[in-house]
Protein backbone atom coordinates (compact mmCIF):
# COMPACT_ATOMS: atom_id res chain seq x y z
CA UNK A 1 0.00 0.00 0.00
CA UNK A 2 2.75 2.39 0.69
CA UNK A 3 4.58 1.70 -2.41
CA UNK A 4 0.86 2.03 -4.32
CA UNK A 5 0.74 5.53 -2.63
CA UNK A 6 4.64 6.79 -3.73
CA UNK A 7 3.44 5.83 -7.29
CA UNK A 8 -0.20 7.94 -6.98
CA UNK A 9 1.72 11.00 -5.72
CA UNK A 10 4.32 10.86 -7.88
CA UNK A 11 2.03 10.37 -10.48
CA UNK A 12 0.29 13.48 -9.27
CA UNK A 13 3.10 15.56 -9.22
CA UNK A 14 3.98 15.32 -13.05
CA UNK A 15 0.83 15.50 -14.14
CA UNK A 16 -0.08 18.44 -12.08
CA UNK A 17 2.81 20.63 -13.22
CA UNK A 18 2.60 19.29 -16.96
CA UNK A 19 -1.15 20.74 -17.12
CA UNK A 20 0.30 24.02 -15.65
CA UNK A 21 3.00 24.43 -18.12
CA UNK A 22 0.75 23.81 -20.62
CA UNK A 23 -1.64 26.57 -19.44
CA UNK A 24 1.38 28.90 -19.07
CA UNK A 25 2.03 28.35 -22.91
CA UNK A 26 -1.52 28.80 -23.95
CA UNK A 27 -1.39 31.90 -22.33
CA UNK A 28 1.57 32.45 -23.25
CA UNK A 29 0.72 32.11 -27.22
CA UNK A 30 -2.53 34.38 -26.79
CA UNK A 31 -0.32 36.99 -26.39
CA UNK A 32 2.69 36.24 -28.65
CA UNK A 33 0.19 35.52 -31.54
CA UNK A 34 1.80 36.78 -34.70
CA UNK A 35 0.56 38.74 -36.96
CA UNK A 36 0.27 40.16 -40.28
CA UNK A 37 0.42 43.54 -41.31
CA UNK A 38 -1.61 44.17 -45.03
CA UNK A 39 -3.45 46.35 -47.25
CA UNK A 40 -7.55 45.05 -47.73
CA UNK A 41 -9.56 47.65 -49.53
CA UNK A 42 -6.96 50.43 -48.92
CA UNK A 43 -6.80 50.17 -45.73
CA UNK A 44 -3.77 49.07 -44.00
CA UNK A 45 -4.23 46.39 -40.67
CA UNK A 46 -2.96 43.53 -38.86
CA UNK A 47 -4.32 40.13 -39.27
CA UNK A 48 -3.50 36.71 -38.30
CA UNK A 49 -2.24 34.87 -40.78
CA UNK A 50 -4.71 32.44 -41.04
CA UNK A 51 -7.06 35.27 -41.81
CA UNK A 52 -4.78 36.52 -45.24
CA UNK A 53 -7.23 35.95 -48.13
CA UNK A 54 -6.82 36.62 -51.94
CA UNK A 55 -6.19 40.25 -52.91
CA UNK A 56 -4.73 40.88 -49.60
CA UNK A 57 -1.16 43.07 -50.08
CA UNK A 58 1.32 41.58 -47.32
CA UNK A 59 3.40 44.50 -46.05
CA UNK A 60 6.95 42.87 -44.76
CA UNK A 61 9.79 44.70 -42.97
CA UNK A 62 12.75 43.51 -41.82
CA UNK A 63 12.63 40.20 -39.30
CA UNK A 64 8.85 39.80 -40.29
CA UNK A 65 7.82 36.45 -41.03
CA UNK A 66 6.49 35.08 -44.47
CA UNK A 67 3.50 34.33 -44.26
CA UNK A 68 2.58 30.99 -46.63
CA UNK A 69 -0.63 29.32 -47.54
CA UNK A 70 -1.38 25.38 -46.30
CA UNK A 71 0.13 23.75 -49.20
CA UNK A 72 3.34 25.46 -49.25
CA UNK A 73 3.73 25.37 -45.77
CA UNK A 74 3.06 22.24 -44.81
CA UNK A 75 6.83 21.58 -47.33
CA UNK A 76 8.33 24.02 -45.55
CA UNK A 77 11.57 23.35 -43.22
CA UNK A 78 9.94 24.82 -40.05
CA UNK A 79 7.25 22.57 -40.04
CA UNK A 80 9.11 19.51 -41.01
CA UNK A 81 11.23 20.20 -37.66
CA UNK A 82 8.37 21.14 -35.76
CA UNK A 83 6.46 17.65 -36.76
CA UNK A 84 10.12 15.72 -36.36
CA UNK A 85 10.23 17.49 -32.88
CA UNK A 86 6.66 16.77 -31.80
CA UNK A 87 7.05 13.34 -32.39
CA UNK A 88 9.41 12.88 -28.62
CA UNK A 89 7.18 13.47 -25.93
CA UNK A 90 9.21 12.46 -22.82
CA UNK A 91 12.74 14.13 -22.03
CA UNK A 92 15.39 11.73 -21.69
CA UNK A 93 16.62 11.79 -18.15
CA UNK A 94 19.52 9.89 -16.97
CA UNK A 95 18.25 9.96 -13.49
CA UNK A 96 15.04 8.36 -14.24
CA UNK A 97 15.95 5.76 -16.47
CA UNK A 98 18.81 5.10 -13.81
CA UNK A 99 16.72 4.65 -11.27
CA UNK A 100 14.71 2.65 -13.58
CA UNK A 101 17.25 0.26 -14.04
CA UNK A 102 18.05 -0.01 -10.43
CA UNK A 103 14.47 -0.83 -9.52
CA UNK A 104 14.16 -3.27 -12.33
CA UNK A 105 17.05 -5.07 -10.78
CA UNK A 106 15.43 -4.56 -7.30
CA UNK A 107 12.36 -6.34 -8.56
CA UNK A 108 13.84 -9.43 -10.18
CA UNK A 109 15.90 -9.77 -6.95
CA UNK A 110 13.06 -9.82 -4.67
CA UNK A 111 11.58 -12.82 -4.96
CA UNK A 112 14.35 -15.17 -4.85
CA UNK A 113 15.76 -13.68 -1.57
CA UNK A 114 12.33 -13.22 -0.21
CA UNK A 115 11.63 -16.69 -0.80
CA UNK A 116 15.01 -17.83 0.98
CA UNK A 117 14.14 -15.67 3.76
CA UNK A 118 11.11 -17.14 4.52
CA UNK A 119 12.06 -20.73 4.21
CA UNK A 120 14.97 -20.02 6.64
CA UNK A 121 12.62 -18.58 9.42
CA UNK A 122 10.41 -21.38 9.18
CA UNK A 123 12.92 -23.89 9.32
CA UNK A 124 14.57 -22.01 12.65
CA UNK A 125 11.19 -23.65 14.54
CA UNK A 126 9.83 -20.57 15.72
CA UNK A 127 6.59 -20.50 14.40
CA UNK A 128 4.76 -19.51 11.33
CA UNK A 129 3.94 -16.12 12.49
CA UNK A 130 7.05 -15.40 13.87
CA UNK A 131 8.38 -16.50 10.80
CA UNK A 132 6.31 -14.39 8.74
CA UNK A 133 7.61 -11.78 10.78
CA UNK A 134 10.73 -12.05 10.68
CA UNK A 135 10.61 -12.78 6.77
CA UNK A 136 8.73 -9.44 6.06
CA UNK A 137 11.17 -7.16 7.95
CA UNK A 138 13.98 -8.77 5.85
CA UNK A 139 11.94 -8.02 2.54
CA UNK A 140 11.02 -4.61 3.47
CA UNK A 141 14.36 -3.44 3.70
CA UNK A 142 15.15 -3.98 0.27
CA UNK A 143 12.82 -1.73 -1.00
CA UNK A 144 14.41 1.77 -1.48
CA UNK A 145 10.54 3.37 -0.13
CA UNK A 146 10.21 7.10 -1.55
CA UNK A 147 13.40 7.50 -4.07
CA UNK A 148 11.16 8.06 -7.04
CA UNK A 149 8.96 10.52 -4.87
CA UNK A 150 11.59 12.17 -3.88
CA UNK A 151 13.18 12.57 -7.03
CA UNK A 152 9.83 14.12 -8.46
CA UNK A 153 9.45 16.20 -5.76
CA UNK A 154 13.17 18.13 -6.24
CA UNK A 155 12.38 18.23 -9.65
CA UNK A 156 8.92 20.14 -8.75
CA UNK A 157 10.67 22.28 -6.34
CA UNK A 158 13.29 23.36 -8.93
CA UNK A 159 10.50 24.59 -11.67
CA UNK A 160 8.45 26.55 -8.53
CA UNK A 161 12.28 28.65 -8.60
CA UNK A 162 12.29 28.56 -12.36
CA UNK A 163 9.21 30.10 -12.80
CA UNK A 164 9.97 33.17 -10.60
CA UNK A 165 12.40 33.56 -13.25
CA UNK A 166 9.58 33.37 -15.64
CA UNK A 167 10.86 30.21 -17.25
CA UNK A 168 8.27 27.63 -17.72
CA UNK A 169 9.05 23.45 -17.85
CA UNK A 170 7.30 21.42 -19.48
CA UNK A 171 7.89 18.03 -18.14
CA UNK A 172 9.50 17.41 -14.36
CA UNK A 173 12.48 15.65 -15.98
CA UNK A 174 13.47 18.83 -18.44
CA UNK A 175 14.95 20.22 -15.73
CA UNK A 176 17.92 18.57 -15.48
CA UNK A 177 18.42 18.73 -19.05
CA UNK A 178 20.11 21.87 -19.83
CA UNK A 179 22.70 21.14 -16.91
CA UNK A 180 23.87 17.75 -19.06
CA UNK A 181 23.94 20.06 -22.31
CA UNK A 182 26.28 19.58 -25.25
CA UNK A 183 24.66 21.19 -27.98
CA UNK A 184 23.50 24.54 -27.80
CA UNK A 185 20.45 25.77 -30.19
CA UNK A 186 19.29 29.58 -30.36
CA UNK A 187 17.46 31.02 -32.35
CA UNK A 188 18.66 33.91 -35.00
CA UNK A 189 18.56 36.75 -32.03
CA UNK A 190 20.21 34.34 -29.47
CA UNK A 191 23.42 35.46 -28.47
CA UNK A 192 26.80 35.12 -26.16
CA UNK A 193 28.24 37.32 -24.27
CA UNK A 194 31.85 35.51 -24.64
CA UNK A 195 31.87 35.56 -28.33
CA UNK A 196 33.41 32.37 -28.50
CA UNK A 197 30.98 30.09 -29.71
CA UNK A 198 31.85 27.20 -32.44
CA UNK A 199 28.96 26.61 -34.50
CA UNK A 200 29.04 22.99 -36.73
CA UNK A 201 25.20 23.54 -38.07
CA UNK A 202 22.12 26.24 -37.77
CA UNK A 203 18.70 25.36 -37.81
CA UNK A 204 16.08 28.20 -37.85
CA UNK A 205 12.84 27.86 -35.81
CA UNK A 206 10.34 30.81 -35.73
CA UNK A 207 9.55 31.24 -32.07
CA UNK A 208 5.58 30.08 -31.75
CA UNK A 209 6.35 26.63 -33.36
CA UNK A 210 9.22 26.37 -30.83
CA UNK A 211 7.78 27.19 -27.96
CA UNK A 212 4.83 24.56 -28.43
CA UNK A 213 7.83 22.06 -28.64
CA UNK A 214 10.43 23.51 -26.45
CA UNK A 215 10.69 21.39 -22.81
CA UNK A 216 11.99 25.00 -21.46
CA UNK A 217 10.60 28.03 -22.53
CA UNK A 218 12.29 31.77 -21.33
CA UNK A 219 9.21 33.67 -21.10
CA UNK A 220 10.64 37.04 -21.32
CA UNK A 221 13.36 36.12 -23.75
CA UNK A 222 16.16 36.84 -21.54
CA UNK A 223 19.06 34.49 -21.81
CA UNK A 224 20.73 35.54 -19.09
CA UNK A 225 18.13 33.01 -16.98
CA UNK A 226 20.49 30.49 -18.69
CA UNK A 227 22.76 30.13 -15.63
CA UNK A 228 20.11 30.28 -13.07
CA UNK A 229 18.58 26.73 -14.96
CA UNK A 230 21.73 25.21 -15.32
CA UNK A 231 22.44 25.76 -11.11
CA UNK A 232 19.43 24.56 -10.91
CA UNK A 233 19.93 21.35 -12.51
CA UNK A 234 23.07 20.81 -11.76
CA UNK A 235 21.21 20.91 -7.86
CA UNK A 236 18.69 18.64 -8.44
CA UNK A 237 21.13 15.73 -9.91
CA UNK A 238 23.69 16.24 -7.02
CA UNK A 239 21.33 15.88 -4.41
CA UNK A 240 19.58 12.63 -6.44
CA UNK A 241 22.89 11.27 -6.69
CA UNK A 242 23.23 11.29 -2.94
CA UNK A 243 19.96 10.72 -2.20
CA UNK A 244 19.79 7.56 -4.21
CA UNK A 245 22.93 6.74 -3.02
CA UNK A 246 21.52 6.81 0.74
CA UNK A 247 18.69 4.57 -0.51
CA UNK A 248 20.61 2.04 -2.66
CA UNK A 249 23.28 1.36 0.29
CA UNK A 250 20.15 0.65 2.61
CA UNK A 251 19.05 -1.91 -0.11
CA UNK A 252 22.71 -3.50 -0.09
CA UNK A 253 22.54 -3.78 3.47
CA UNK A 254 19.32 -5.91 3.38
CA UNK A 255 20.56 -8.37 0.79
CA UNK A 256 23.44 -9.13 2.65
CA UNK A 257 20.98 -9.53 5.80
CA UNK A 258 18.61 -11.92 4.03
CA UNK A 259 21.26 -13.94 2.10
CA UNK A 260 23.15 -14.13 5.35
CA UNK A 261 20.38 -15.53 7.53
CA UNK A 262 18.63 -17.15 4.47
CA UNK A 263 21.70 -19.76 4.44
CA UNK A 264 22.84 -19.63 7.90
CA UNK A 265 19.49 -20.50 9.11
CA UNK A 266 19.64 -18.05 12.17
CA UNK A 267 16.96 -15.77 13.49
CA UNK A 268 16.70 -12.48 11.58
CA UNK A 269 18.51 -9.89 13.69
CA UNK A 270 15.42 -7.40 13.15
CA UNK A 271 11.77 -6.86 13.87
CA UNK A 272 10.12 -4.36 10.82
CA UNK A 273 9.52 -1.66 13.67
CA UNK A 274 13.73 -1.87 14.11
CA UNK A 275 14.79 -1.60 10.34
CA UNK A 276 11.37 1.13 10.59
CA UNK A 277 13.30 3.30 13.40
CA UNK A 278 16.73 3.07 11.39
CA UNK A 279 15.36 3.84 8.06
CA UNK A 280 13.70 6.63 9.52
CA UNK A 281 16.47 7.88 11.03
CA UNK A 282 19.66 7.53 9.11
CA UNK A 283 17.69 7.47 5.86
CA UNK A 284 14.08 9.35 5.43
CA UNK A 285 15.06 12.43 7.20
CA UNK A 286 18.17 13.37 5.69
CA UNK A 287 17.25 11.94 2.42
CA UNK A 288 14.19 14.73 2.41
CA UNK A 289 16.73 17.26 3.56
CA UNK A 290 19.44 16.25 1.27
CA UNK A 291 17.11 16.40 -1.74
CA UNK A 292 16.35 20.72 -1.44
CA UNK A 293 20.08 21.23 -0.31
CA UNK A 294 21.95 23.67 -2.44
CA UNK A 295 24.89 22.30 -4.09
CA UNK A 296 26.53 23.03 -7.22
CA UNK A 297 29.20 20.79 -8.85
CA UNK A 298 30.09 19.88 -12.30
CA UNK A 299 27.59 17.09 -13.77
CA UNK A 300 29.54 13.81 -14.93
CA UNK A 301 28.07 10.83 -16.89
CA UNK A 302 27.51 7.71 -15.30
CA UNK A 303 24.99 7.66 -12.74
CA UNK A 304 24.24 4.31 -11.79
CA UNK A 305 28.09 3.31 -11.95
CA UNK A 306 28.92 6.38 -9.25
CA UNK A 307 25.81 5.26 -7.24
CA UNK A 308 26.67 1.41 -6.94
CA UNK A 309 30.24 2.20 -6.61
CA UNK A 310 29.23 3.87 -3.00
CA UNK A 311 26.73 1.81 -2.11
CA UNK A 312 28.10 -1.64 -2.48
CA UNK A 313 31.41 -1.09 -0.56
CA UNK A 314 29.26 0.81 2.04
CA UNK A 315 26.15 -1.47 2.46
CA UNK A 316 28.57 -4.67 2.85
CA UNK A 317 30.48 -2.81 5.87
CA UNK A 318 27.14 -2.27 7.22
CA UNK A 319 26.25 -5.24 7.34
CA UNK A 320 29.23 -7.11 8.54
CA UNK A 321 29.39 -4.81 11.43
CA UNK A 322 26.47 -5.65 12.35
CA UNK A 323 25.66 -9.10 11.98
CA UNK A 324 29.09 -9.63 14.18
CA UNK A 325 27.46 -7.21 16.56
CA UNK A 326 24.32 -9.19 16.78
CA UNK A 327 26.41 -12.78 17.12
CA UNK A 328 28.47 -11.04 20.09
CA UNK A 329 25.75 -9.61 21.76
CA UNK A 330 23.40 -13.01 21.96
CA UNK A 331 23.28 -15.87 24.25
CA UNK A 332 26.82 -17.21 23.28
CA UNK A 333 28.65 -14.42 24.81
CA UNK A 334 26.30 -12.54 27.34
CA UNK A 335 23.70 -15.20 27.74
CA UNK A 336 21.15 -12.16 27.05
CA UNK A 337 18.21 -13.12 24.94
CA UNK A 338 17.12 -12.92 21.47
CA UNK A 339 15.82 -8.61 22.44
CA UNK A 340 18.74 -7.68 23.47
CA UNK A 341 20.59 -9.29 20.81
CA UNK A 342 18.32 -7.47 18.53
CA UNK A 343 18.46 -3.99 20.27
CA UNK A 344 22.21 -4.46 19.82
CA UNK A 345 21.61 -4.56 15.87
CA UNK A 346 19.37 -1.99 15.35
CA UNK A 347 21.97 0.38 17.28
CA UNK A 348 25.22 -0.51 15.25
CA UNK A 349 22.95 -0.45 12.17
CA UNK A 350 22.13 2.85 13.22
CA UNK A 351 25.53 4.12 14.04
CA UNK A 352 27.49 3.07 11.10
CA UNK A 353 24.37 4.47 8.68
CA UNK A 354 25.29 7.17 10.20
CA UNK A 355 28.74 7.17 9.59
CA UNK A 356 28.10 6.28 5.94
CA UNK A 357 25.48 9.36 5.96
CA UNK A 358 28.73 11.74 6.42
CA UNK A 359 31.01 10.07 4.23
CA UNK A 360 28.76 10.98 1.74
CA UNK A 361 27.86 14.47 2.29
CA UNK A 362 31.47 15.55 3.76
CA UNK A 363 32.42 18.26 4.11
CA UNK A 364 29.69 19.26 6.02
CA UNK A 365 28.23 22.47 6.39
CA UNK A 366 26.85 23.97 9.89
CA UNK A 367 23.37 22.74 8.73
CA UNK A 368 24.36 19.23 7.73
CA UNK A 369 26.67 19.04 11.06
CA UNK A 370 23.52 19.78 13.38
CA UNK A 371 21.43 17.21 11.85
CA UNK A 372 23.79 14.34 12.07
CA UNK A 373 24.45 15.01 15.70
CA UNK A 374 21.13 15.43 16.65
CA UNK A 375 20.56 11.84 14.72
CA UNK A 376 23.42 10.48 16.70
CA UNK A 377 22.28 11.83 20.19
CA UNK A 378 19.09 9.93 19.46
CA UNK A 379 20.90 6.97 18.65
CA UNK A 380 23.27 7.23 21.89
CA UNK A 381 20.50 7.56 24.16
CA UNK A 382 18.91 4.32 22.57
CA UNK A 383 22.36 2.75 22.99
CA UNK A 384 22.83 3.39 26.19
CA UNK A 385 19.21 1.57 26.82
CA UNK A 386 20.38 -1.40 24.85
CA UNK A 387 23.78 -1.81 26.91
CA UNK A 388 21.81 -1.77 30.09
CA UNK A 389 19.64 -4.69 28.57
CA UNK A 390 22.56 -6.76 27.20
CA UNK A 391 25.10 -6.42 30.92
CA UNK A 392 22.45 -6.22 33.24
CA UNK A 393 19.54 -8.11 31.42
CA UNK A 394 17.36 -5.80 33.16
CA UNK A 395 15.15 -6.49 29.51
CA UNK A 396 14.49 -9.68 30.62
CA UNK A 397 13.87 -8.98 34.06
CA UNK A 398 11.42 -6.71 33.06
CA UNK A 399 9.43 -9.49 31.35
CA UNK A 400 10.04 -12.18 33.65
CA UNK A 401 8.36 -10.10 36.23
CA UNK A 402 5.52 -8.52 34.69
CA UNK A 403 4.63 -11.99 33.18
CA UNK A 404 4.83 -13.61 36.85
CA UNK A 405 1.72 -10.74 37.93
């Protein structure tokens, strides 16, 4: 259900600001309508083109367009452009068909280790509903919950700047486009303030065909919005990158947890309301907050590579920690029972997400700084709970005695 529910809002999202844009251009056309200027009976006025009829003198000065009847124009270069162009709907955006290919791998992984999960708890003789349990915590976990909302939601935030800067988007994934740019196309007025521009090839739009095409459209003309888009962009895949980064290593960490127990045939070192308080933690909140942070860096091809190539180093550390935590702190060592034992997980899970949380946003900034140590005083104070359980058992104490009322 909660997955169903990421999907409806992001959904949502992308339609909502598609029908906007869209209304922004219709207005936007009412009132950038061309014209034609001619002579009808003598008298000179402006029509729209559609509205020249035979006998009608065309008066043209200099950067007017020619105006052309159906049958000519319908050959003309413009319009075979404009049909080419109409023909691509959605933008092409690395991030989403990254992410795309992670959760395709996500979903063919599922079952299998799902499936070895649950025989495993089963077969540990603990019951079918602890089993089921224990199973659906593991499985959880390897579902990176709200990276695709999250990634829609940045991209919404970014057109709410752009179009202060009355620059309209069409679709949410246009507006990392211009920051991955390697061909520049203006039309005959654009122009550079360097004056170094190369140019290989020129193709001439007129501007109302364009701007019904166009995934970004300056509404004022102004090109020096140019930088303020690219920033923008460039913001919105550094903080994905990251983000998904957060999410990816949590999904690491979980395969190695099922795979681990799955063979081993132990009990799974988690109940869902554990992994629940550590996702939470170490990766919903800063996830949101990483996603609207303002960052600026260079953008580089190869998403997914950059992502796994975090992740997978950082997800197996995780996870080694703290399975070895949760074999230390059970009944071979302290005699403690299976809550302790699991207490003891969810806390070095918790601390070394943490630790991967600022490896990857180092160096922090005062913001960034204040976050993680106010995660990490949350996660002491539940430590210091969990060593009183494991040395002192007072946990079990606690139960022995309120079951003996």
């Amino acid at each position: 259900m909660l997955a169903f529910n990421i999907n409806v809002g992001m959904v949502q999202v992308g339609m909502v600001q598609e029908v906007r844009a869209k209304r922004t251009l219709d207005r936007l056309q009412v009132l950038t309508a061309p014209t034609v200027r001619v002579r009808r009976a003598g008298i000179e006025q402006d029509v729209a083109p559609a509205e020249v009829v035979v006998d009608d003198v065309v008066l043209l000065a200099a950067g007017d367009q020619m105006p052309v009847d159906a049958r000519v124009g319908a050959e003309a270069s413009v319009h075979r452009l404009v049909a080419q162009a109409r023909q691509f709907v959605l933008t092409r955006s690395e991030l989403r068909v990254g992410i795309d290919r992670i959760l395709q791998a996500i979903s063919w992984m599922l079952p299998p280790v799902a499936a070895l999960l649950l025989w495993s708890q089963l077969r540990a003789d603990r019951g079918v509903a602890d089993g089921l349990v224990s199973a659906v915590a593991g499985v959880v976990g390897l579902v990176p919950q709200g990276l695709v909302l999250l990634v829609s939601l940045a991209m919404a935030v970014a057109i709410g700047r752009l179009a202060r800067d009355r620059v309209v988007v069409h679709e949410l994934a246009a507006v990392e486009g211009l920051a991955r740019v390697d061909v520049l196309c203006v039309d005959k007025t654009g122009t550079l303030t360097t004056g170094e521009l190369e140019v290989d090839s020129v193709e001439v739009l007129a501007a109302p065909p364009a701007s019904e095409v166009a995934q970004l459209v300056l509404l004022d003309g102004r090109f020096d919005h140019f930088p303020r888009v690219v920033a923008e962009g460039r913001r919105v895949i550094a903080n994905m990158e990251r983000v998904s980064a957060l999410f990816l290593t949590k999904t690491v960490c979980a395969t190695v947890f099922a795979v681990a127990v799955g063979f081993s045939g132990a009990v799974f070192p988690f109940l869902p309301r554990h992994l629940s308080l550590v996702s939470e933690l170490t990766v919903g909140i800063p996830a949101f907050v990483l996603s609207f942070r303002s960052i600026e860096r260079p953008v580089e091809q190869g998403f997914v590579g950059r992502v796994l190539s975090f992740a997978v180093p950082a997800g197996l550390g995780a996870a080694s920690v703290t399975l070895l935590t949760y074999w230390l702190s059970g009944p071979a060592w302290f005699g403690s029972g299976l809550g302790p034992a699991r207490s003891a997980s969810t806390f070095a899970l918790g601390v070394m997400s943490l630790w991967i949380l600022f490896r990857l946003v180092r160096p922090l900034d005062r913001f960034e700084a204040v976050l993680i140590g106010l995660l990490l005083t949350v996660l002491v104070v539940g430590g210091g709970i969990v060593v009183l359980q494991i040395v002192f058992g007072l946990g079990d104490r606690l139960v022995r005695r309120h079951r003996s009322r």
